[in-house]
Structure formats: C-alpha cells, structure tokens
PDB file of N, CA and C in Angstrom:
ATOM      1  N   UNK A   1      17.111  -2.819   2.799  1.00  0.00           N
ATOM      2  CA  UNK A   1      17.568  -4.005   3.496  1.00  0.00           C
ATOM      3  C   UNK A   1      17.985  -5.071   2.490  1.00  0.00           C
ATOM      4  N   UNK A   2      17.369  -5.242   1.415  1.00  0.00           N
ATOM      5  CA  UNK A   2      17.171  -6.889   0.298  1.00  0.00           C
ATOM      6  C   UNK A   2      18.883  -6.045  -0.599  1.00  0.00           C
ATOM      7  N   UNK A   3      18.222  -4.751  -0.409  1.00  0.00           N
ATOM      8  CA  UNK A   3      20.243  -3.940  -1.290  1.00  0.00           C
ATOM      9  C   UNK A   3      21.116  -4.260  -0.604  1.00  0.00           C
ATOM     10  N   UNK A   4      21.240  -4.215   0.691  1.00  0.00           N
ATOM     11  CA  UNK A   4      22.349  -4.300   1.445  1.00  0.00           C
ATOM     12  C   UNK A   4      22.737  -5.458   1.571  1.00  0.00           C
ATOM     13  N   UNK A   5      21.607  -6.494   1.712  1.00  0.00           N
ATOM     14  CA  UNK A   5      21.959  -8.205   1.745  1.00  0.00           C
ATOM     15  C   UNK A   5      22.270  -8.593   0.379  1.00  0.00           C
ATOM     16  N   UNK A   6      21.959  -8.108  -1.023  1.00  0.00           N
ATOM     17  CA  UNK A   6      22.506  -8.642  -2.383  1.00  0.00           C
ATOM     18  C   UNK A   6      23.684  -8.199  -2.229  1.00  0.00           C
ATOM     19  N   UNK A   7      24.362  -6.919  -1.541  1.00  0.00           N
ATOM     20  CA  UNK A   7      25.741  -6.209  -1.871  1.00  0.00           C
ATOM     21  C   UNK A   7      26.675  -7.474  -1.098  1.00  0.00           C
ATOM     22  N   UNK A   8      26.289  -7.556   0.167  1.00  0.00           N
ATOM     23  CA  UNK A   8      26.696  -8.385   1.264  1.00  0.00           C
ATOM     24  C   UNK A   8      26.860  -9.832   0.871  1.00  0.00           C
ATOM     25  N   UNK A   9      25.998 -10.868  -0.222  1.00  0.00           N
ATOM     26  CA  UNK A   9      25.953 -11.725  -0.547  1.00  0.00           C
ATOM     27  C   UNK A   9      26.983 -11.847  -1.613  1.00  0.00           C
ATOM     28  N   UNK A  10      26.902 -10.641  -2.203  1.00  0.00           N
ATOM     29  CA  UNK A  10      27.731 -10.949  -3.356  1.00  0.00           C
ATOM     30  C   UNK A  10      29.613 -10.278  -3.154  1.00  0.00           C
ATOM     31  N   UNK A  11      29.662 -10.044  -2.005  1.00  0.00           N
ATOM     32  CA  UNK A  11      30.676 -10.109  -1.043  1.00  0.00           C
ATOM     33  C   UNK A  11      31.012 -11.648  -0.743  1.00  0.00           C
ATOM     34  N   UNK A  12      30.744 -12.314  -0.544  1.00  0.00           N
ATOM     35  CA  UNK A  12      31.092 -13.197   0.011  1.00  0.00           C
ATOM     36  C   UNK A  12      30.397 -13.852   1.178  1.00  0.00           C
ATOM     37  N   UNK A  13      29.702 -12.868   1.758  1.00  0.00           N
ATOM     38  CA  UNK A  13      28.890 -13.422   3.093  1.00  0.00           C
ATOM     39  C   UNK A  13      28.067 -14.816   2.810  1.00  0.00           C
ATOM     40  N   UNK A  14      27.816 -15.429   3.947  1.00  0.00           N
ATOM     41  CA  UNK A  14      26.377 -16.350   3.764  1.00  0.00           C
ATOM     42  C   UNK A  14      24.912 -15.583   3.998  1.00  0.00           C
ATOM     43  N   UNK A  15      23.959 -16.096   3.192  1.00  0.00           N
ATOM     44  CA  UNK A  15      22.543 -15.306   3.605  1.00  0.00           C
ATOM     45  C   UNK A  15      22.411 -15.199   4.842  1.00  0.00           C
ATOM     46  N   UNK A  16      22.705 -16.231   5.832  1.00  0.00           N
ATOM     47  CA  UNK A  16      22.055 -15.831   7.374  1.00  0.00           C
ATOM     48  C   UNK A  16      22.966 -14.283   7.825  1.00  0.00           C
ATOM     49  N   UNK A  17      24.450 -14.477   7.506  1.00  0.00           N
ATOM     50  CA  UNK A  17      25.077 -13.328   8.256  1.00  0.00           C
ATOM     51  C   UNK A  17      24.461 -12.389   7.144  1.00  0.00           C
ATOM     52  N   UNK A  18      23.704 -11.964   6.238  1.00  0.00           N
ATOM     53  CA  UNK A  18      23.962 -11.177   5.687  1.00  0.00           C
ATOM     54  C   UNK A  18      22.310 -10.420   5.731  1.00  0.00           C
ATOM     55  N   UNK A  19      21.294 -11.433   5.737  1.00  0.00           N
ATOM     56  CA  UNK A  19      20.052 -11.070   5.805  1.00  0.00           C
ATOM     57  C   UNK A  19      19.249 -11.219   6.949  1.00  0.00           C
ATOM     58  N   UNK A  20      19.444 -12.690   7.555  1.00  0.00           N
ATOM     59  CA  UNK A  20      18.712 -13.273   8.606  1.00  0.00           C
ATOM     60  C   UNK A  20      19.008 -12.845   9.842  1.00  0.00           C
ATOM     61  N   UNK A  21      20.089 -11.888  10.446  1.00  0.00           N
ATOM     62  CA  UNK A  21      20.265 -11.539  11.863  1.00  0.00           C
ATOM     63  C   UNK A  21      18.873 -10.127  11.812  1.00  0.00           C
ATOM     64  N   UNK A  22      18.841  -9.564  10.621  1.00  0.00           N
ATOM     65  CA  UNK A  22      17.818  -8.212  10.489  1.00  0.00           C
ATOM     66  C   UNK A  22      16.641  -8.648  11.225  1.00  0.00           C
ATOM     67  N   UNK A  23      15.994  -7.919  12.512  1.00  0.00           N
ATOM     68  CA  UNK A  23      15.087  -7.998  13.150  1.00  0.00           C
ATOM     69  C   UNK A  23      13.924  -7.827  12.772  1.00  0.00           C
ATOM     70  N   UNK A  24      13.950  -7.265  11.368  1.00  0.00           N
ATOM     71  CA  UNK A  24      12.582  -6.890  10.687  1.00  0.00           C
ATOM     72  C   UNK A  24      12.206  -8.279   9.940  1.00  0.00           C
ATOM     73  N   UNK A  25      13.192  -9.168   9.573  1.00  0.00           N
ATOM     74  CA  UNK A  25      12.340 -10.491   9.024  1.00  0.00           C
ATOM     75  C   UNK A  25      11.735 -11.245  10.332  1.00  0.00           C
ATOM     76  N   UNK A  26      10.520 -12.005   9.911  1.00  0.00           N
ATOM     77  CA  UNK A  26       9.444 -12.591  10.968  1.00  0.00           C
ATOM     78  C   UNK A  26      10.420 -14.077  11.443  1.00  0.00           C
ATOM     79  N   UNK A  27      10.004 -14.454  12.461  1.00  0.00           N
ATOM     80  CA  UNK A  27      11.233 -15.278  12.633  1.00  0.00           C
ATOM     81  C   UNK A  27      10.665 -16.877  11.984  1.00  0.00           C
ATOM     82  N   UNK A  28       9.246 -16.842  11.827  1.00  0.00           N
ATOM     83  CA  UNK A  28       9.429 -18.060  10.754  1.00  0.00           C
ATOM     84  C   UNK A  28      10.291 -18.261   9.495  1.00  0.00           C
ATOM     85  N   UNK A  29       9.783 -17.236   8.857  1.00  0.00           N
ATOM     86  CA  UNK A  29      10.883 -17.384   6.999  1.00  0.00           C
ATOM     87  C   UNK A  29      12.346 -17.123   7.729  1.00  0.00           C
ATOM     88  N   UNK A  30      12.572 -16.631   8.800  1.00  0.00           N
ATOM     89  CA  UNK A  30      13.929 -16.881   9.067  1.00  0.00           C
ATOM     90  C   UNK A  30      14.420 -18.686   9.481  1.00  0.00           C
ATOM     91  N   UNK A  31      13.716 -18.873  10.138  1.00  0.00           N
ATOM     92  CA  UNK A  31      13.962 -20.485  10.250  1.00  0.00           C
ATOM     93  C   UNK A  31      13.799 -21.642   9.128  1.00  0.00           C
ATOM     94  N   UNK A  32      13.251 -21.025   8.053  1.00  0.00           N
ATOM     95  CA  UNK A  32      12.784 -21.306   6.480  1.00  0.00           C
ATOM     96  C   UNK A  32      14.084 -21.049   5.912  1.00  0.00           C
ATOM     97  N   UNK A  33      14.383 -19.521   5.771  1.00  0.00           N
ATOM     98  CA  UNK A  33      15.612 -19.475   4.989  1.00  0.00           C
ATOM     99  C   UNK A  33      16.667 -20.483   5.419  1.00  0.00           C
ATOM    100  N   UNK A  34      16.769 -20.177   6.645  1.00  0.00           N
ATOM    101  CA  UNK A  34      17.551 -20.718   7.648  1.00  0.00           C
ATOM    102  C   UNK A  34      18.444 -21.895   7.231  1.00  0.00           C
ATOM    103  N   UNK A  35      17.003 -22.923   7.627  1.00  0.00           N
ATOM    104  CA  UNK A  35      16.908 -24.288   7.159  1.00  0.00           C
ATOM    105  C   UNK A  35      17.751 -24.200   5.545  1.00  0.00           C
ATOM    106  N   UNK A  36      16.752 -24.073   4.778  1.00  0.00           N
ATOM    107  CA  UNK A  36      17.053 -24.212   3.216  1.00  0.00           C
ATOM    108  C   UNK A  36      18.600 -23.954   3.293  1.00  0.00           C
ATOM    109  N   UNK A  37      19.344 -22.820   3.446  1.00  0.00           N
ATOM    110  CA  UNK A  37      20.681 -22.532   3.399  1.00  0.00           C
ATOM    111  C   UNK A  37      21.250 -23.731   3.793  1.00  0.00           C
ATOM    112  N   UNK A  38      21.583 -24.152   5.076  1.00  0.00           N
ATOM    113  CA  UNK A  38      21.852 -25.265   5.716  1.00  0.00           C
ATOM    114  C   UNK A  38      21.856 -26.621   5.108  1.00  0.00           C
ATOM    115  N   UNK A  39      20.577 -27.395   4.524  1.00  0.00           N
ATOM    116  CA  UNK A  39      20.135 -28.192   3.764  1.00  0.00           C
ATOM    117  C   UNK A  39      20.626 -28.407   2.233  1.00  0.00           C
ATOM    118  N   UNK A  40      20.746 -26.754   1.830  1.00  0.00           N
ATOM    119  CA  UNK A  40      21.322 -26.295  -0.166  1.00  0.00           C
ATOM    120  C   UNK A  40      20.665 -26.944  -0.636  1.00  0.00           C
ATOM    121  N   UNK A  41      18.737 -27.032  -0.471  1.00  0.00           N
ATOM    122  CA  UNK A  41      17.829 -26.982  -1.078  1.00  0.00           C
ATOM    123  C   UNK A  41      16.818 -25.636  -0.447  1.00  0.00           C
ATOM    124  N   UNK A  42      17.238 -24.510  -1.111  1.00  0.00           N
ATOM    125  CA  UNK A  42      16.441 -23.228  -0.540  1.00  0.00           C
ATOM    126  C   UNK A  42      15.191 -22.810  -1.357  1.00  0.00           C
ATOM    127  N   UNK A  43      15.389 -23.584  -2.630  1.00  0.00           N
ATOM    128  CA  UNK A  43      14.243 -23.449  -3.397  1.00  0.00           C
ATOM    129  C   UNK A  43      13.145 -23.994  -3.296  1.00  0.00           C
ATOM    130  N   UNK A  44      13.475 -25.388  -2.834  1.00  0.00           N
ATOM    131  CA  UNK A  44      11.970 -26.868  -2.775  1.00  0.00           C
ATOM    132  C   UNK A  44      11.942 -25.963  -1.163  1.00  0.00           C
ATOM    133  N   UNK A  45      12.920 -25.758  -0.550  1.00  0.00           N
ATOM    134  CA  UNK A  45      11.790 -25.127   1.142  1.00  0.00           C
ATOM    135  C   UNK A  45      11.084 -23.918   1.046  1.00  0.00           C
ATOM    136  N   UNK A  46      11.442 -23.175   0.003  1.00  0.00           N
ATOM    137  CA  UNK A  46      10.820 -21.750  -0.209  1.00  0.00           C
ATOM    138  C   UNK A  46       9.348 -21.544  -0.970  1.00  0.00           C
ATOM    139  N   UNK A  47       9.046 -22.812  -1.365  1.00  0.00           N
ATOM    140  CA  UNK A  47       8.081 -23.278  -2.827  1.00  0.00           C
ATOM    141  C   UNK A  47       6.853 -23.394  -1.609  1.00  0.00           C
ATOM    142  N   UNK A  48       7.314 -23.716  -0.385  1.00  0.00           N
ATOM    143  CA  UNK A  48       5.944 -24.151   0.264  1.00  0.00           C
ATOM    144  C   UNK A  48       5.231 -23.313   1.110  1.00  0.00           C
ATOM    145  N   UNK A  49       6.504 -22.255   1.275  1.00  0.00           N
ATOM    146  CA  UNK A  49       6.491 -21.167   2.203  1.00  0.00           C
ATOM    147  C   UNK A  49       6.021 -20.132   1.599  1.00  0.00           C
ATOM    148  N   UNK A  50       6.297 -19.794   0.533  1.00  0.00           N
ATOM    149  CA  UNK A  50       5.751 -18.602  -0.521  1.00  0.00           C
ATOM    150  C   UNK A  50       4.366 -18.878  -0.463  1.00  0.00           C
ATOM    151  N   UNK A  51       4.150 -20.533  -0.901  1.00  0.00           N
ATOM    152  CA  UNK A  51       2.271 -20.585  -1.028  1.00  0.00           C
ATOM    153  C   UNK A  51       1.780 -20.463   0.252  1.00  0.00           C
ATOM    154  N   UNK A  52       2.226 -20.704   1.305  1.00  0.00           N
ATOM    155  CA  UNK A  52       1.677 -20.159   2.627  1.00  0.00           C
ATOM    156  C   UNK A  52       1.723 -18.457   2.865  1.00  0.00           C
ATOM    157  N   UNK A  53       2.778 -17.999   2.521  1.00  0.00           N
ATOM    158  CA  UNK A  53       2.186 -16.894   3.155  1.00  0.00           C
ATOM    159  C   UNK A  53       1.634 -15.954   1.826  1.00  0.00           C
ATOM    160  N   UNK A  54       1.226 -16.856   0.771  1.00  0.00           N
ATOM    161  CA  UNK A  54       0.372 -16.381  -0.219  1.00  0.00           C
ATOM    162  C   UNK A  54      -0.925 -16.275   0.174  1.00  0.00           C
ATOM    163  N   UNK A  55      -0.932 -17.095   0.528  1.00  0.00           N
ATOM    164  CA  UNK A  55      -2.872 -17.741   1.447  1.00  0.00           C
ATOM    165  C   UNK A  55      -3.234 -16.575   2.587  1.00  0.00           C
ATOM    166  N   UNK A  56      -1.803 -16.886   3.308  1.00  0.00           N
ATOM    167  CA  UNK A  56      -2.359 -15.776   4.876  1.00  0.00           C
ATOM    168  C   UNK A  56      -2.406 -14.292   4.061  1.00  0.00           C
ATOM    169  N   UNK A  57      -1.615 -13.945   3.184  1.00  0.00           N
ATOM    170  CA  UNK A  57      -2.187 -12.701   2.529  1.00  0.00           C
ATOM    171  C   UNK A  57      -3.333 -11.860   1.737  1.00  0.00           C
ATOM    172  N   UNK A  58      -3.728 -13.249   1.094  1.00  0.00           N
ATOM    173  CA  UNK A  58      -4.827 -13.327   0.372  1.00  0.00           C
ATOM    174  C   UNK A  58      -6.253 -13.027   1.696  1.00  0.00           C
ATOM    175  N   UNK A  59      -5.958 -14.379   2.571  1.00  0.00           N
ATOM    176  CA  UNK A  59      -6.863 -14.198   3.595  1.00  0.00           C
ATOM    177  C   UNK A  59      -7.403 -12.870   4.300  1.00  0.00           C
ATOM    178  N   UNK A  60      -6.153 -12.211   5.045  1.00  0.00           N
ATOM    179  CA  UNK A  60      -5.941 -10.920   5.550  1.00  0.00           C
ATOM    180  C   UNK A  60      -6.703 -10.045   4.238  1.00  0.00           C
ATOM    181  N   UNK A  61      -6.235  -9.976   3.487  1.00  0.00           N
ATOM    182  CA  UNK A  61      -6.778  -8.994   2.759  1.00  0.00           C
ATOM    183  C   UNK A  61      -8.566  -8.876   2.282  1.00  0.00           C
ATOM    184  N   UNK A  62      -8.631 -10.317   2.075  1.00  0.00           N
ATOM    185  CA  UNK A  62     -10.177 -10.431   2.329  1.00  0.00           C
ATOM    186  C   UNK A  62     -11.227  -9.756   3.477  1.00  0.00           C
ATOM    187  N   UNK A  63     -10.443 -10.472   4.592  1.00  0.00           N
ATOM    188  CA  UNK A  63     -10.814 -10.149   6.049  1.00  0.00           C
ATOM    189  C   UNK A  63     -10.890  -8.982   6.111  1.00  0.00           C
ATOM    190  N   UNK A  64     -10.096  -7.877   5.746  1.00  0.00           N
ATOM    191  CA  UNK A  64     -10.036  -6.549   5.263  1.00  0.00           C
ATOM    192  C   UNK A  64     -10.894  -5.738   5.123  1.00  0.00           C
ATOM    193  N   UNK A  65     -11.222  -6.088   3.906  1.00  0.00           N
ATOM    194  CA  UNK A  65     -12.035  -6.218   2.661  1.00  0.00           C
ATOM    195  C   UNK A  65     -13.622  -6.178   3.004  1.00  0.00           C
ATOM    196  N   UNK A  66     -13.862  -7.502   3.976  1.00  0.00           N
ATOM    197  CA  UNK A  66     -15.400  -7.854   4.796  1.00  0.00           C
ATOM    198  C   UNK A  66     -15.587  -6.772   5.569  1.00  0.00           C
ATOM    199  N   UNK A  67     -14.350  -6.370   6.726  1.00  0.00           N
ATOM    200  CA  UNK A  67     -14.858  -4.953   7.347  1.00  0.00           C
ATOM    201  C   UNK A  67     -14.638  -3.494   6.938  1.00  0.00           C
ATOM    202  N   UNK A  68     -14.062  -3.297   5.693  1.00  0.00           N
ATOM    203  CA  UNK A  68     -14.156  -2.279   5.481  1.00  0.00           C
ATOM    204  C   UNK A  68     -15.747  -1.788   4.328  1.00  0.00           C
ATOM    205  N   UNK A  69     -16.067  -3.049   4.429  1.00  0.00           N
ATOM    206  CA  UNK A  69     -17.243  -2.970   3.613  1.00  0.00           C
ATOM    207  C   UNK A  69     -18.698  -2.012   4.071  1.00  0.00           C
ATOM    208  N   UNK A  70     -18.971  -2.651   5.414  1.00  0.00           N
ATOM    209  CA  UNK A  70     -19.931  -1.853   6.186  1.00  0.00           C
ATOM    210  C   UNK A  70     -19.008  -0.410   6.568  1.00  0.00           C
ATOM    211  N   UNK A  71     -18.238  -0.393   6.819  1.00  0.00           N
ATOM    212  CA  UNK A  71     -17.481   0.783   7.305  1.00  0.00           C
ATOM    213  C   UNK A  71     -18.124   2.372   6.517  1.00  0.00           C
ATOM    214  N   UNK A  72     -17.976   1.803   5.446  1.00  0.00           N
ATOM    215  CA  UNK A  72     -18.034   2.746   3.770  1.00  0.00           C
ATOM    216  C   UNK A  72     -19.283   3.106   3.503  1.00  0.00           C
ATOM    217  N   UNK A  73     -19.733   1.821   3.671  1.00  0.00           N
ATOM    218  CA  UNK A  73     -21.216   1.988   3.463  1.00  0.00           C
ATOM    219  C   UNK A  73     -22.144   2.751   4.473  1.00  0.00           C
ATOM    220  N   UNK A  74     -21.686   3.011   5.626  1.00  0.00           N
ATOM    221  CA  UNK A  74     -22.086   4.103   6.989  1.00  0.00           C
ATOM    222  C   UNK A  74     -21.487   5.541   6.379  1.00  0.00           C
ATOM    223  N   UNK A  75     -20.542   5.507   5.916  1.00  0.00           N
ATOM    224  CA  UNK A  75     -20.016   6.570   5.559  1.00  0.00           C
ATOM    225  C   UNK A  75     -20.743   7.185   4.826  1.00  0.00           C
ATOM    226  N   UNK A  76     -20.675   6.511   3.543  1.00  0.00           N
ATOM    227  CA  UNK A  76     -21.399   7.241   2.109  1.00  0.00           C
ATOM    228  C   UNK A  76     -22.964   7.536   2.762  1.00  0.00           C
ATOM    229  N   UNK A  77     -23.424   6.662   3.351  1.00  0.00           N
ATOM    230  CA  UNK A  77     -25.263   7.110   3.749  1.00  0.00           C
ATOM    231  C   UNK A  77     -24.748   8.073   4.416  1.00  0.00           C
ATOM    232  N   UNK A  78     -23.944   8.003   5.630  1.00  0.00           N
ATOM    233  CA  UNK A  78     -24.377   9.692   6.484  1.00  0.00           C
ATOM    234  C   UNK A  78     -23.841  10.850   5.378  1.00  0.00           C
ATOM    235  N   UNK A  79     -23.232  11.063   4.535  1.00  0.00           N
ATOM    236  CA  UNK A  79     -23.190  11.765   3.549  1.00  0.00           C
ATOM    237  C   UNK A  79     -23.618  12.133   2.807  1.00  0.00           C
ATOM    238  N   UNK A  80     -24.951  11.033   1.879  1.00  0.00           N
ATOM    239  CA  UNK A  80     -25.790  11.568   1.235  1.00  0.00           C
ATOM    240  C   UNK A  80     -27.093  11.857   2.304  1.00  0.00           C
ATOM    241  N   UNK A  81     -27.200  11.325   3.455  1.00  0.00           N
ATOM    242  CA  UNK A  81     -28.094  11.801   4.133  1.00  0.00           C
ATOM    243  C   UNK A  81     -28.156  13.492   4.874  1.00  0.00           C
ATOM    244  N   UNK A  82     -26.633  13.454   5.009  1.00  0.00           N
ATOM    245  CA  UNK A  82     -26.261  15.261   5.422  1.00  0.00           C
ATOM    246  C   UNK A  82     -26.429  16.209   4.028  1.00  0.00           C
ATOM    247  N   UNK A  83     -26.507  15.410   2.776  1.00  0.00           N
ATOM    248  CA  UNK A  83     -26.921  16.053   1.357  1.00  0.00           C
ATOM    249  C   UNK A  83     -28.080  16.530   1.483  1.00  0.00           C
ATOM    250  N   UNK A  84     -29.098  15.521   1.421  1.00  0.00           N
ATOM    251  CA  UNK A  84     -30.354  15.243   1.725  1.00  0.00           C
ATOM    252  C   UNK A  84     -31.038  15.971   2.676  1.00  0.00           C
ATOM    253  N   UNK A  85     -30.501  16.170   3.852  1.00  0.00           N
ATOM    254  CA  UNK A  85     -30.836  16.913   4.921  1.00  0.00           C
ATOM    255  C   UNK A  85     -30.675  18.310   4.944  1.00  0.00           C
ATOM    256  N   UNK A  86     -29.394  19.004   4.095  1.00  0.00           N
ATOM    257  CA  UNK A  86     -29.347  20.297   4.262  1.00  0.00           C
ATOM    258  C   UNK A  86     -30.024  20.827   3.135  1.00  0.00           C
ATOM    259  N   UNK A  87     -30.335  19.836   1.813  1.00  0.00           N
ATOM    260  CA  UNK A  87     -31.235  20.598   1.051  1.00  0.00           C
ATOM    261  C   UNK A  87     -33.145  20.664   1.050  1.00  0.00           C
ATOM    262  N   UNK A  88     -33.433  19.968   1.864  1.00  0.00           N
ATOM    263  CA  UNK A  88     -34.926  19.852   2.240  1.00  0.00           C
ATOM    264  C   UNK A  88     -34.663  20.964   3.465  1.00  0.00           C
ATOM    265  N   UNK A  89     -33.904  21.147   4.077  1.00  0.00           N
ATOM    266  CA  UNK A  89     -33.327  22.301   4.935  1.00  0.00           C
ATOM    267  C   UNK A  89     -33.406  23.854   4.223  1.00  0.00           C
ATOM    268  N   UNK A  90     -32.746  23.755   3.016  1.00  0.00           N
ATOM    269  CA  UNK A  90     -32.581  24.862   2.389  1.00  0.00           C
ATOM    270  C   UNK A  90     -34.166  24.876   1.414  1.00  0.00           C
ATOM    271  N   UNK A  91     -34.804  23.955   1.609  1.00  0.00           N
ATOM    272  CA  UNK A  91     -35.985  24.549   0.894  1.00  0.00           C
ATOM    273  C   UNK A  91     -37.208  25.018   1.528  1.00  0.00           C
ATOM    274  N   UNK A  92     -37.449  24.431   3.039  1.00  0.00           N
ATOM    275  CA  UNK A  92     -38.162  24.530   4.223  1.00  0.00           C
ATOM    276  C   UNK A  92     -37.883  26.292   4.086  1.00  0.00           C
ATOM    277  N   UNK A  93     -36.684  26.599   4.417  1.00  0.00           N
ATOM    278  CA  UNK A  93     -36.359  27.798   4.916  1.00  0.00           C
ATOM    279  C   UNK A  93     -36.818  28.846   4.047  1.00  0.00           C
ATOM    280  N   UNK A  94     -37.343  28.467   2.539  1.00  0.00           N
ATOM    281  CA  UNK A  94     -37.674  29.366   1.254  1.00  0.00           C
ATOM    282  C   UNK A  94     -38.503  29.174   2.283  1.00  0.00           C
ATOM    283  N   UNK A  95     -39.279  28.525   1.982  1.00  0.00           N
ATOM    284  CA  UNK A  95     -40.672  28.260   1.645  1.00  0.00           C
ATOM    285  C   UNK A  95     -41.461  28.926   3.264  1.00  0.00           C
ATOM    286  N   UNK A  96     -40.473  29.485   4.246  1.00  0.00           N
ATOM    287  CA  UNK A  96     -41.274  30.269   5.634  1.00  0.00           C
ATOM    288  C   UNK A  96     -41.097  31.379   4.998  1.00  0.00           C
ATOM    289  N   UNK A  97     -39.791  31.995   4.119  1.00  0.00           N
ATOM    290  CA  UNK A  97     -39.461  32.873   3.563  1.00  0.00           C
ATOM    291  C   UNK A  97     -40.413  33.474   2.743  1.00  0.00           C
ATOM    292  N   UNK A  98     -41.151  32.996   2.227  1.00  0.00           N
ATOM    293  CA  UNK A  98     -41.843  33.002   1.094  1.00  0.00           C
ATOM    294  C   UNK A  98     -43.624  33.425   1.713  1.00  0.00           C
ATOM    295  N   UNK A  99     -43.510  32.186   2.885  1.00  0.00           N
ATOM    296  CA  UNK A  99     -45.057  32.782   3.777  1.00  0.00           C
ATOM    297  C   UNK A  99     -44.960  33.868   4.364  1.00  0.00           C
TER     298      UNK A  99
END
C-alpha cells in the first residue's frame, strides 16, 4: 500500500488521492493526514499524533503483556505437573511390579 502511494505521489498525485481514500488507514490519522496536507504543516500535526499512537501502543502491549502473564504461568504448571504426575506414575507401577 505505502509502495503504491510513494509511486502515486511521486506521479504527481496529492497524498489524500493517493493514500487516504485506502480503507485500511483508521479514519483518525486520516483526518490527521488530512488536515496537515490541507494546512502544509504535516509535520508539527504528525509530531503529536505519532506520540499518541506511541502511548496507545505501548499501552496495548502492556495490557497484553498483564494477561498473557497468568495465561503461561497455568500452562507451564499443568506441564510440569503432567511431568510430575506421569513419573511418580511410572514409579508406583515398578514398585507393584516389584511386590
């Protein structure tokens, strides 16, 4: 998509016809780019927008992060516990073997 809009830009197009009709950008940074184009200050509007959705990324990924924490940690125990379990398993079974 960012190939086809540099080819397109450097055609001649404006960024909106060239990037901003694409349904896959979120329609805020489209009203961001938007703006900035319009204005021909795209840099001072982009400076504030980058650190925002620096934050919501950072955030998300944390948030992430918090539930995949217990997730793992259920995991790995029932794993070493099915360890645990089939070898006191496998020694029980000598040991009738053996009586």
């Amino acid at each position: 998509m960012l190939a086809d809009a540099k080819k397109a830009i450097e055609a001649g197009q404006s960024m909106r016809e060239a990037l901003l009709d694409d349904p896959r950008i979120d329609p805020m940074a489209r009203n961001i780019l938007q703006t900035g184009e319009e204005s021909d200050q795209l840099v001072a509007v982009l400076e504030p927008a980058i650190a925002r959705f620096e934050a919501e990324t950072s955030q998300m990924m944390s948030q992430l992060t918090k539930m995949l924490t217990p997730i793992l940690t259920l995991i790995i125990g029932t794993t070493v516990g099915a360890i645990i379990l089939s070898t006191v398993s496998a020694i029980m079974d000598l040991n009738d073997a053996v009586l």
